[in-house]
Protein backbone atom coordinates (compact mmCIF):
# COMPACT_ATOMS: atom_id res chain seq x y z
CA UNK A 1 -14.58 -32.66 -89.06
CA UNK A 2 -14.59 -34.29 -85.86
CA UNK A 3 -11.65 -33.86 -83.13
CA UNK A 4 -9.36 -36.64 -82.13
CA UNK A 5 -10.21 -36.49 -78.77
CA UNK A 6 -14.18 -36.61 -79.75
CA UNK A 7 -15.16 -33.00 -77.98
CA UNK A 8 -17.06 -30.53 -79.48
CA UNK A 9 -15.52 -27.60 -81.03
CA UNK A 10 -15.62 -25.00 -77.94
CA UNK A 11 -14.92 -27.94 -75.17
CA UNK A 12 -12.09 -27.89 -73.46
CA UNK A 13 -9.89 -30.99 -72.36
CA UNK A 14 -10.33 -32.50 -68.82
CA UNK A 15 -8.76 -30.07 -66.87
CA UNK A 16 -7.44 -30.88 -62.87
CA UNK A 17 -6.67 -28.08 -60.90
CA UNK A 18 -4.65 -29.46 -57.52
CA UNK A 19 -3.05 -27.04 -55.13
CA UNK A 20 -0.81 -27.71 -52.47
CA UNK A 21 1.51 -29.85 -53.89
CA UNK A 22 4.81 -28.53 -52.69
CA UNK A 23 5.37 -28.05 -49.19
CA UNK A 24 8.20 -25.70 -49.45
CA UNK A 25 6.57 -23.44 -51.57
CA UNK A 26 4.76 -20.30 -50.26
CA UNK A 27 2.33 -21.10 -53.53
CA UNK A 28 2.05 -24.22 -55.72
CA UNK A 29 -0.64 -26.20 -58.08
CA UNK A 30 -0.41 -29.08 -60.24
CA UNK A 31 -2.19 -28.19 -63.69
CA UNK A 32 -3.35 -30.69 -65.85
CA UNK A 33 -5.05 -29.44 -69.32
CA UNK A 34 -5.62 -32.99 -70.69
CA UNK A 35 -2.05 -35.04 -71.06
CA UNK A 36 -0.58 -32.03 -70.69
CA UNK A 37 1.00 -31.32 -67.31
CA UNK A 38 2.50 -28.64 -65.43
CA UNK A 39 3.89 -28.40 -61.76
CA UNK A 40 3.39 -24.12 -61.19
CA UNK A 41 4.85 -22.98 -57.83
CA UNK A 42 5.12 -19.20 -56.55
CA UNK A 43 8.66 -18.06 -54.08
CA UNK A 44 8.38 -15.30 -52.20
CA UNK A 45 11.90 -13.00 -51.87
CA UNK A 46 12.81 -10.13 -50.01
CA UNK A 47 14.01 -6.79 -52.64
CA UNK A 48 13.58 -6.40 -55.83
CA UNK A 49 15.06 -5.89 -59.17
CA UNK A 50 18.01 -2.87 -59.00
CA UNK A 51 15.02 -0.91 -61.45
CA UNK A 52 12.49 -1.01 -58.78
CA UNK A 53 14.82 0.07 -55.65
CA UNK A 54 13.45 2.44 -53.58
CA UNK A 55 10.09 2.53 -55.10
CA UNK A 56 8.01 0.65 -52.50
CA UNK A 57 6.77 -1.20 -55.30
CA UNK A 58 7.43 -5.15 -55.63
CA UNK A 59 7.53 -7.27 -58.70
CA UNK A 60 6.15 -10.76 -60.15
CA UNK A 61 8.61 -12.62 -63.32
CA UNK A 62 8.28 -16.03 -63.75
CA UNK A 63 10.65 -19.05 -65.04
CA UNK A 64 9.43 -22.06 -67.49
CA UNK A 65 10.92 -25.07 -68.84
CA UNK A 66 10.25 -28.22 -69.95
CA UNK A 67 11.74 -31.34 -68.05
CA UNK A 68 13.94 -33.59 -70.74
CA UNK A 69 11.13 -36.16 -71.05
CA UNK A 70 7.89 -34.20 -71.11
CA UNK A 71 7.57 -34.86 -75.20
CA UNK A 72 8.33 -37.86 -76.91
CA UNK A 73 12.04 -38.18 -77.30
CA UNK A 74 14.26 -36.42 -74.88
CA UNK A 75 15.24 -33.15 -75.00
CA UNK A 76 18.72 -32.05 -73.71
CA UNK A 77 18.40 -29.21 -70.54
CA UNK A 78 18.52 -25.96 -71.52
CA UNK A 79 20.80 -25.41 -68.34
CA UNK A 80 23.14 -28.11 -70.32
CA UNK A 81 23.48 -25.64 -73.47
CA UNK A 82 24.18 -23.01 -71.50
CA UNK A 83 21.17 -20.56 -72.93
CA UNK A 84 17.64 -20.73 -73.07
CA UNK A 85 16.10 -20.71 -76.48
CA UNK A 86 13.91 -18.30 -77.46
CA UNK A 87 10.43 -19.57 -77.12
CA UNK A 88 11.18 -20.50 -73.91
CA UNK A 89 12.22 -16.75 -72.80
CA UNK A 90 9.14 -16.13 -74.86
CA UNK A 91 6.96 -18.07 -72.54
CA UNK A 92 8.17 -17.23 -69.41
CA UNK A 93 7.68 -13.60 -70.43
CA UNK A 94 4.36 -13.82 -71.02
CA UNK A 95 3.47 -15.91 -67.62
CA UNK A 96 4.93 -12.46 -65.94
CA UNK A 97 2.65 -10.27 -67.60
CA UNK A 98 -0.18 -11.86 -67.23
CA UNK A 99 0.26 -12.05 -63.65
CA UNK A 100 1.20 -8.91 -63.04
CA UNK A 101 -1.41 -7.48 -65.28
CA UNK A 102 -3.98 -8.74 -62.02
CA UNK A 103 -1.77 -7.34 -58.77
CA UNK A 104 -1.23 -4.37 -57.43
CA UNK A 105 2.45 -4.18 -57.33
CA UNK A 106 2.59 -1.20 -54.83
CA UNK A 107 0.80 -3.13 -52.35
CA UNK A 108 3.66 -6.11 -52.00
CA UNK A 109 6.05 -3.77 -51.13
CA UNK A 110 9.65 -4.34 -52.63
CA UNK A 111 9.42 -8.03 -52.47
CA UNK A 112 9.34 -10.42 -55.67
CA UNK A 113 7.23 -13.21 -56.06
CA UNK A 114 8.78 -15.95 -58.71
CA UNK A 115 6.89 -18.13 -60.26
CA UNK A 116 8.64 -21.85 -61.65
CA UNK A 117 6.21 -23.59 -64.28
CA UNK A 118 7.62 -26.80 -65.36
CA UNK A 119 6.63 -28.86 -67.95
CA UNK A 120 6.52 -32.69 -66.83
CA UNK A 121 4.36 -33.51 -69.66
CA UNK A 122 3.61 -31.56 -73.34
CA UNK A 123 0.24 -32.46 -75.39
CA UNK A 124 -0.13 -28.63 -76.77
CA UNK A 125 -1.19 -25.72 -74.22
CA UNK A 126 2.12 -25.80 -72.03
CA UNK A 127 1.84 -21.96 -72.02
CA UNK A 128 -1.63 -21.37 -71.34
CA UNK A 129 -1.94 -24.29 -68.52
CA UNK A 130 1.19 -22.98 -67.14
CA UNK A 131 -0.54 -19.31 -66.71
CA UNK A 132 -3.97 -21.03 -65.58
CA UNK A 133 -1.97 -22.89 -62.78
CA UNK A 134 0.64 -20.29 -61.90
CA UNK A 135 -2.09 -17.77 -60.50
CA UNK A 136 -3.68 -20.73 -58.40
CA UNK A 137 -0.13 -20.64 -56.99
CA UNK A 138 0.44 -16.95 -57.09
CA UNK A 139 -3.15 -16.71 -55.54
CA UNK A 140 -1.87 -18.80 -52.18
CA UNK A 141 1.56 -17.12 -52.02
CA UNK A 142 -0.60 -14.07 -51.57
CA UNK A 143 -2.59 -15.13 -49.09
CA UNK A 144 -0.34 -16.24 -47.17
CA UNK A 145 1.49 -12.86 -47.40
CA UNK A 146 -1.99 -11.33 -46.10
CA UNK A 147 -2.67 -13.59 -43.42
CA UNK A 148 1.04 -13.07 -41.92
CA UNK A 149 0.48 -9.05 -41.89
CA UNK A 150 3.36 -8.79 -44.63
CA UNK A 151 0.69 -6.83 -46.43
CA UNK A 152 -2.16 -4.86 -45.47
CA UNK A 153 -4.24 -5.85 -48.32
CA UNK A 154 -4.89 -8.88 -50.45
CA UNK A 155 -3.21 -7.50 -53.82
CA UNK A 156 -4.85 -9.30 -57.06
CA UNK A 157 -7.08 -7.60 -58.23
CA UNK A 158 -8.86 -10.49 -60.66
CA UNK A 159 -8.26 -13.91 -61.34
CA UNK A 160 -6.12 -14.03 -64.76
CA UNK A 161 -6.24 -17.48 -67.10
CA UNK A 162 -5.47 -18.45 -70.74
CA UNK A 163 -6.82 -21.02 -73.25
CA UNK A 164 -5.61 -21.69 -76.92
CA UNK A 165 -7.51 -21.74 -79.70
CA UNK A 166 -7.07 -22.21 -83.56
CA UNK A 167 -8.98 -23.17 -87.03
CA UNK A 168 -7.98 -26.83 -87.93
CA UNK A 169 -9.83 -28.40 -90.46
CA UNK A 170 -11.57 -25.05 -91.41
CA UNK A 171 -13.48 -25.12 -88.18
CA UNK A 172 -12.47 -22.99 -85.10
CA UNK A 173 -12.05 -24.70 -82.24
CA UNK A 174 -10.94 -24.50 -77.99
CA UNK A 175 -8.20 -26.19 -76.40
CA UNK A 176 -5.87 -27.55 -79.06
CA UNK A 177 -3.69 -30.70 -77.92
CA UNK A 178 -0.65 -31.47 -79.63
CA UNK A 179 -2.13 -33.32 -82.73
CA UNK A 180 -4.54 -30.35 -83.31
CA UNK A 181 -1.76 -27.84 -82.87
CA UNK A 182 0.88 -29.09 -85.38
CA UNK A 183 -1.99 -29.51 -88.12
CA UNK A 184 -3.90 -25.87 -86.65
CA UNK A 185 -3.91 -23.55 -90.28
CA UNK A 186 -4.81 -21.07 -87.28
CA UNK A 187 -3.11 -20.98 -84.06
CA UNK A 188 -4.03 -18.59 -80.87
CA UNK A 189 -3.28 -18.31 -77.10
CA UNK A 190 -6.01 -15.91 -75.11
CA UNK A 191 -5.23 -14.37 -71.91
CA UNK A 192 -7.99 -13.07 -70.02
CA UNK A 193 -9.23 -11.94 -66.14
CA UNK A 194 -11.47 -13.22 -64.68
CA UNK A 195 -14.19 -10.11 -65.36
CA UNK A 196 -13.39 -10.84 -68.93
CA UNK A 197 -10.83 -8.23 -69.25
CA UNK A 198 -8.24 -9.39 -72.05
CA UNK A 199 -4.43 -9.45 -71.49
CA UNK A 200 -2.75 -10.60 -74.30
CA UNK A 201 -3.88 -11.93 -77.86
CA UNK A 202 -1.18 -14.24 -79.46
CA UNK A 203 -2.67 -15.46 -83.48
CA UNK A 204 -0.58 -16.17 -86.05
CA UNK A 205 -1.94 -17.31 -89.84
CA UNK A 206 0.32 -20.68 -89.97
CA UNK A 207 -0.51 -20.87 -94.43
CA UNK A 208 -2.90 -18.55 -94.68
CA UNK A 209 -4.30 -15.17 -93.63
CA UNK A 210 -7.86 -15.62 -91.29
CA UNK A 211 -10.76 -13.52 -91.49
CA UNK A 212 -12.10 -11.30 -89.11
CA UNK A 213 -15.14 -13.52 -88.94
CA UNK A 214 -12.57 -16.67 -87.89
CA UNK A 215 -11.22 -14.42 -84.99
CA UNK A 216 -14.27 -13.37 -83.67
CA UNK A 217 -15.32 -16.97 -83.34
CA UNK A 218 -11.92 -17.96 -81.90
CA UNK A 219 -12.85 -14.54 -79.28
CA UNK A 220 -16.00 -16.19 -78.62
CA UNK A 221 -14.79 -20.03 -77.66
CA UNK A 222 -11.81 -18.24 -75.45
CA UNK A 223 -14.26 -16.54 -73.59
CA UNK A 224 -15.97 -19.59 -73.05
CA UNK A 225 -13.16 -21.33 -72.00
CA UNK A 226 -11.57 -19.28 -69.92
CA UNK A 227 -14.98 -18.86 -67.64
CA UNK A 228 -15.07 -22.29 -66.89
CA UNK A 229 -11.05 -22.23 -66.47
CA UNK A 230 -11.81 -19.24 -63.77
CA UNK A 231 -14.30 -21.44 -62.28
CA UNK A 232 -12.20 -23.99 -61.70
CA UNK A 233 -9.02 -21.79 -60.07
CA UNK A 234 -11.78 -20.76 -57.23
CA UNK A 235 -13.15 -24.07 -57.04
CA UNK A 236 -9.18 -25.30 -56.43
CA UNK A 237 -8.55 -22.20 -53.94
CA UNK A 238 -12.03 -22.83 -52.04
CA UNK A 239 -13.60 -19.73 -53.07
């Protein structure tokens, strides 16, 4: 069954890495998976949560959200409710721990690095190009630590990214947009490092239950994917 967008089944969407694009930021990068955009931008902060006092150890949590226009009919700020729903707590959860699955938290000392990913535009993949973009931005805010002597040593360990993948149509396929995603029978977010290490699995049977076979495939085209996304974080940092 061919794709909407015409790629093959383990192709990913045009994907635009740009760093740089906040000025005030210690970190920031402009991800664009497809129509799907999201500005990512890292803060650096003296202390640290009242958990990790003392410690010597600092932290990394991040914040998401989507701006009111970023789908197709606007969607009132989750400031303006007064509480953020659950997926997006969700999200934002799992930005932090992929990040901080690829630094060594002693080495910042007890400083926190926050990371902002905001949706200005939703086609599917808001998580996964929000983690692919926040470490290009984490990557810099480190850096920049290093290169002022505010740490001794560069602290990431390996680059981190994520991809989504999902059956639709009975075929398993990389990089779901929106269209893909709300018809997937199969839907799964990968989180990787760079060495191929994985973070997180997220895959959830929409209708039906998927075979081991299925998930091995979907394995297979996240690998893939997140390679090339890995390529193209270094390629945006100059590395």
């Amino acid at each position: 069954m061919p794709r909407p967008s015409g790629r093959a089944a383990n192709e990913l969407r045009p994907v635009i890495l740009t760093p740089g694009v906040s000025r005030y930021a210690e970190g920031s990068c402009l991800a664009q998976f497809g129509a799907t955009r999201v500005i990512c931008t890292a803060s650096v902060d003296s202390g640290v949560p009242s958990f990790l006092r003392n410690t010597g150890r600092g932290w990394i949590t991040a914040e998401y959200g989507m701006l009111p226009r970023a789908t197709h009919s606007r969607n009132q700020r989750e400031s303006a409710k007064g509480k953020q729903s659950g997926r997006t707590q969700e999200i934002q959860r799992l930005i932090g721990r992929a990040l901080r699955a690829v630094v060594h938290l002693e080495q910042l000392g007890e400083r926190q690095i926050t990371i902002d990913c905001d949706v200005i535009e939703a086609d599917g993949g808001t998580r996964t190009a929000s983690i692919t973009g926040a470490y290009v931005a984490l990557h810099q805010a480190l850096a920049k630590l290093h290169k002022q002597g505010d740490i001794k040593k560069f602290s990431a360990h390996s680059f981190v990214a994520a991809v989504s993948c999902g059956v639709v149509g009975g075929a398993p396929v990389l990089d779901l947009e929106y269209i893909e995603d709300s018809n997937a029978h199969v839907d799964a977010n990968f989180v990787m490092t760079g060495n191929g290490g994985l973070v997180e699995i997220q895959a959830t049977g929409e209708e039906n239950p998927f075979s081991e076979d299925e998930f091995n495939t979907m394995l297979g085209l996240a690998r893939k994917g997140i390679a090339e996304l890995v390529i193209l974080q270094k390629q945006a940092l100059g590395i």
